[in-house]
Protein backbone atom coordinates (compact mmCIF):
# COMPACT_ATOMS: atom_id res chain seq x y z
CA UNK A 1 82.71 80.76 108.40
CA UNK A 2 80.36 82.14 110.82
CA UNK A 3 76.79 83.21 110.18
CA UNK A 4 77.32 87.53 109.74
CA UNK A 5 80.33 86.76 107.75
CA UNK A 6 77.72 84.57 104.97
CA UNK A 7 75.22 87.50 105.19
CA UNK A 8 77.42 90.51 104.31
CA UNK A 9 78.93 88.44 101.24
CA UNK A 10 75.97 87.48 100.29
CA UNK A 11 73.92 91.14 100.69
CA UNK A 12 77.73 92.45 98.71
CA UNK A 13 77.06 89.81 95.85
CA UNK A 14 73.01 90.72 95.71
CA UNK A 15 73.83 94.39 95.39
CA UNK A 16 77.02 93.80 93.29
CA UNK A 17 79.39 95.73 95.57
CA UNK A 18 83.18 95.03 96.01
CA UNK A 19 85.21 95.26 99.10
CA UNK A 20 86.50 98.66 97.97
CA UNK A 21 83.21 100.04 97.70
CA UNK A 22 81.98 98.39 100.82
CA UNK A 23 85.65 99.78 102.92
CA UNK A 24 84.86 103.15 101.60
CA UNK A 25 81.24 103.19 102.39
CA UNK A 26 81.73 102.44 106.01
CA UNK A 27 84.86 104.15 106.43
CA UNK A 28 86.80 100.89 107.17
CA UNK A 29 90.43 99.50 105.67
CA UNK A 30 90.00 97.14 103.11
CA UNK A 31 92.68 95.05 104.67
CA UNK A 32 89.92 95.16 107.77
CA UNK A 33 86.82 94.60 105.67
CA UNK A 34 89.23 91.16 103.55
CA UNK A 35 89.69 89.99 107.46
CA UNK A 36 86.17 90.37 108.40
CA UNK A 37 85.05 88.55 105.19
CA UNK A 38 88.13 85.83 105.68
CA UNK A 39 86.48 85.33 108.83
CA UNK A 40 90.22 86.24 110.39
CA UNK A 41 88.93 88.69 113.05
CA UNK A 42 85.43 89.30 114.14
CA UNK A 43 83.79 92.82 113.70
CA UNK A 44 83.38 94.87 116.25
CA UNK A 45 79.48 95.94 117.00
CA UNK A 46 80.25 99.58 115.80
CA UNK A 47 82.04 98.05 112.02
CA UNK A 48 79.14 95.77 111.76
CA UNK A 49 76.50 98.84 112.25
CA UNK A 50 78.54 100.75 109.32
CA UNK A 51 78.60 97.81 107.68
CA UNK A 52 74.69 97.24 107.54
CA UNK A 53 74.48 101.10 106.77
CA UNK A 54 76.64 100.59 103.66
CA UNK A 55 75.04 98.01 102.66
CA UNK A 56 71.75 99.72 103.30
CA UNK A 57 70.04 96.96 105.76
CA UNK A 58 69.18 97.31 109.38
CA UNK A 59 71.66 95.62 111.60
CA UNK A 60 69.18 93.06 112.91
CA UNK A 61 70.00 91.22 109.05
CA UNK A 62 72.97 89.89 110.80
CA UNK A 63 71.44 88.34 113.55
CA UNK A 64 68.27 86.74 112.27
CA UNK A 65 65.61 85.63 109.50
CA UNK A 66 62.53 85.55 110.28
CA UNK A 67 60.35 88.32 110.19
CA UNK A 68 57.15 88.49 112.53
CA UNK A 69 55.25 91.47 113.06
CA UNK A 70 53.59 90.71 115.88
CA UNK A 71 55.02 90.98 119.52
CA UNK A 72 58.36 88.64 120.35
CA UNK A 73 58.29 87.03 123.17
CA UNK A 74 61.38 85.77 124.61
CA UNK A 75 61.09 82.58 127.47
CA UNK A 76 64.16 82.26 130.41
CA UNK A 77 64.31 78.33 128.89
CA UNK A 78 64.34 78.92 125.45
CA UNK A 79 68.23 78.38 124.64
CA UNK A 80 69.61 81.20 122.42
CA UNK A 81 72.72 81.74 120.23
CA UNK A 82 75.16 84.49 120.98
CA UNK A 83 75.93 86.62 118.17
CA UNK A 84 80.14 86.72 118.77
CA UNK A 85 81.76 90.83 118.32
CA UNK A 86 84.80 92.38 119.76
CA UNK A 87 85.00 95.99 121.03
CA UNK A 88 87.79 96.43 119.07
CA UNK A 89 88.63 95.15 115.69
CA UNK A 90 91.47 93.23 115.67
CA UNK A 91 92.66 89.81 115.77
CA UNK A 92 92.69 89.22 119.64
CA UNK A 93 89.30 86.54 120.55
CA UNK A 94 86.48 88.38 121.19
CA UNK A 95 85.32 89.16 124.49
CA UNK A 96 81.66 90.06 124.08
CA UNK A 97 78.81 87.61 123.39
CA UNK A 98 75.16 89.15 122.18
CA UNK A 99 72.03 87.36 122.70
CA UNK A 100 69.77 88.79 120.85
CA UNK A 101 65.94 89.45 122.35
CA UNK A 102 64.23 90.63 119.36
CA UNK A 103 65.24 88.41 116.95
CA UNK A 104 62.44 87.36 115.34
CA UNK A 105 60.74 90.91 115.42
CA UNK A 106 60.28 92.70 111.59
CA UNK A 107 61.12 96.02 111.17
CA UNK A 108 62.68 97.16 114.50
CA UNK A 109 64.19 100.46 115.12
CA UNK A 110 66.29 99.37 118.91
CA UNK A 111 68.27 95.70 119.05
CA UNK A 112 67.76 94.75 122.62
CA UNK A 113 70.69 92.69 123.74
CA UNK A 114 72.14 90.43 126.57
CA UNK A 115 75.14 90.56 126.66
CA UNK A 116 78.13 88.24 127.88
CA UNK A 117 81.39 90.13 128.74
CA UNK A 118 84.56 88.28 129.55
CA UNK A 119 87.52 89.65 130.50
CA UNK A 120 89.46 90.72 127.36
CA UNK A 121 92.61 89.71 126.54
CA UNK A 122 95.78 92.17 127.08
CA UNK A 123 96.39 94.60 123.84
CA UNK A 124 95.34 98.01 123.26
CA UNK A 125 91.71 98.70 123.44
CA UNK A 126 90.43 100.92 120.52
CA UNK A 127 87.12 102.52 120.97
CA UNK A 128 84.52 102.61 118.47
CA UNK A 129 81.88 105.10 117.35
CA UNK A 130 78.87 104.84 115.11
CA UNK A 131 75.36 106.54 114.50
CA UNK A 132 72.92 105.88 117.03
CA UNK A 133 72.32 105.81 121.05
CA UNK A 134 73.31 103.00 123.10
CA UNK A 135 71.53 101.78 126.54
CA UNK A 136 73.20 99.71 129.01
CA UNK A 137 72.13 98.28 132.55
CA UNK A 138 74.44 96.26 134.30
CA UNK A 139 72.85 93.10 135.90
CA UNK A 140 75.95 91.69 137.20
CA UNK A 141 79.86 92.26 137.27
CA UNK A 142 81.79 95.69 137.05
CA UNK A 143 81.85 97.31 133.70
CA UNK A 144 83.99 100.21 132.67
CA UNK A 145 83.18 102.54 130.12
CA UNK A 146 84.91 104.62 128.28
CA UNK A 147 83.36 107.52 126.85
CA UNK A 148 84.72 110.09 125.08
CA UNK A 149 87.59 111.06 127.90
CA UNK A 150 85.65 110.19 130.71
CA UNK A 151 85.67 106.82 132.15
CA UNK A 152 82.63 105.65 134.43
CA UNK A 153 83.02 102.66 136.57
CA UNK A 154 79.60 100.86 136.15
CA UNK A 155 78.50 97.95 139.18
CA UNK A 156 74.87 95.93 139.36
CA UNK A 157 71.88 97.78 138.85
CA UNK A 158 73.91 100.79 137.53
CA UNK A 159 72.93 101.93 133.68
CA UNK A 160 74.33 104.75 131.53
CA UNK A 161 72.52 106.35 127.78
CA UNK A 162 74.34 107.53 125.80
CA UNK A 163 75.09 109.12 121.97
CA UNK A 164 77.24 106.41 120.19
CA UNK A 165 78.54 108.46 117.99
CA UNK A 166 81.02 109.56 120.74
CA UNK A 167 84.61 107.69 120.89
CA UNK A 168 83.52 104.82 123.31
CA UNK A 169 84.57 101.34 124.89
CA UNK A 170 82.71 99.01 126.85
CA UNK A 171 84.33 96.10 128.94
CA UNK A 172 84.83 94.37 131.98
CA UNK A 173 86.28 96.93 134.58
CA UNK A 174 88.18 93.76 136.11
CA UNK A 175 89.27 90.37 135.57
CA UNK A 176 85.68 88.70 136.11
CA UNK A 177 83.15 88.43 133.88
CA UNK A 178 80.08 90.94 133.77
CA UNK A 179 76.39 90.92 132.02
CA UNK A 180 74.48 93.53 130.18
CA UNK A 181 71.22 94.38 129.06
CA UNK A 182 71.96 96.73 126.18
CA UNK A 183 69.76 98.11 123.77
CA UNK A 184 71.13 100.08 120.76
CA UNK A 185 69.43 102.41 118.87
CA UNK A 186 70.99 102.81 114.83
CA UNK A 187 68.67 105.41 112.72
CA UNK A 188 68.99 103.64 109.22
């Protein structure tokens, strides 16, 4: 069982809600929300935002514990541990690994990520949409995103800003892996 999985049924057990409740709250199946529990498929950054808004937490909860209030400073040696999603839910591996670089900061409004994208595995891609504005800067690879029904072929050193709560996909434009920094924005 992986890390976000033991923190959203632990926050539904501390606030005594069920997987109905939780599936109608974020506007997910409860088939989906029994698989992301089951650990059978891995949520999707936009589920796990509407998640954390259901269950009334900010979406950092998932991907720390500490909480320091002072500035975070992140070092090129320190080793960190990716945070696993999919851009899509479903039961295909995940092709997008988050490293978190505010981790250990309290109370933050933006999640500043790297992020790992490998080439994702063939299947239909389903966008996602959630509250929020999303910030991404490509520092290597091609990345292709779709948003709304535009597409925009993104190479290094290109960025785009956007409103999340637009339809939209993010993923390697080819068959070799690309890096992000991405910082997303979710008003709670």
């Amino acid at each position: 069982m992986n890390t976000v999985t033991e923190k959203i049924k632990t926050l539904c057990a501390d606030k005594n809600i069920s997987v109905e409740e939780l599936a109608e709250g974020t506007g997910l199946t409860v088939e989906q929300i029994q698989q992301i529990l089951n650990s059978q498929i891995i949520p999707s950054l936009s589920s796990l935002i509407k998640i954390a808004r259901a269950l009334g937490v900010r979406l950092g909860t998932f991907l720390d514990d500490s909480e320091n209030f002072g500035p975070v400073v992140n070092r090129s040696a320190d080793k960190q541990q990716a945070a696993t999603f999919s851009s899509q839910l479903s039961t295909a591996n995940s092709h997008m690994d988050f490293f978190s670089l505010a981790s250990r900061k309290a109370a933050r409004h933006m999640e500043p990520f790297l992020i790992d994208l490998k080439p994702s595995a063939d299947g239909e891609k389903v966008s996602s949409s959630h509250e929020g504005e999303e910030f991404l800067y490509v520092l290597s690879g091609t990345v292709l995103v779709q948003y709304g029904r535009e597409q925009y072929i993104l190479e290094q050193g290109d960025s785009i800003y956007y409103d999340s709560i637009v339809d939209h996909l993010v993923t390697t434009a080819n068959d070799q892996p690309a890096q992000i920094l991405g910082i997303v924005y979710s008003p709670f």
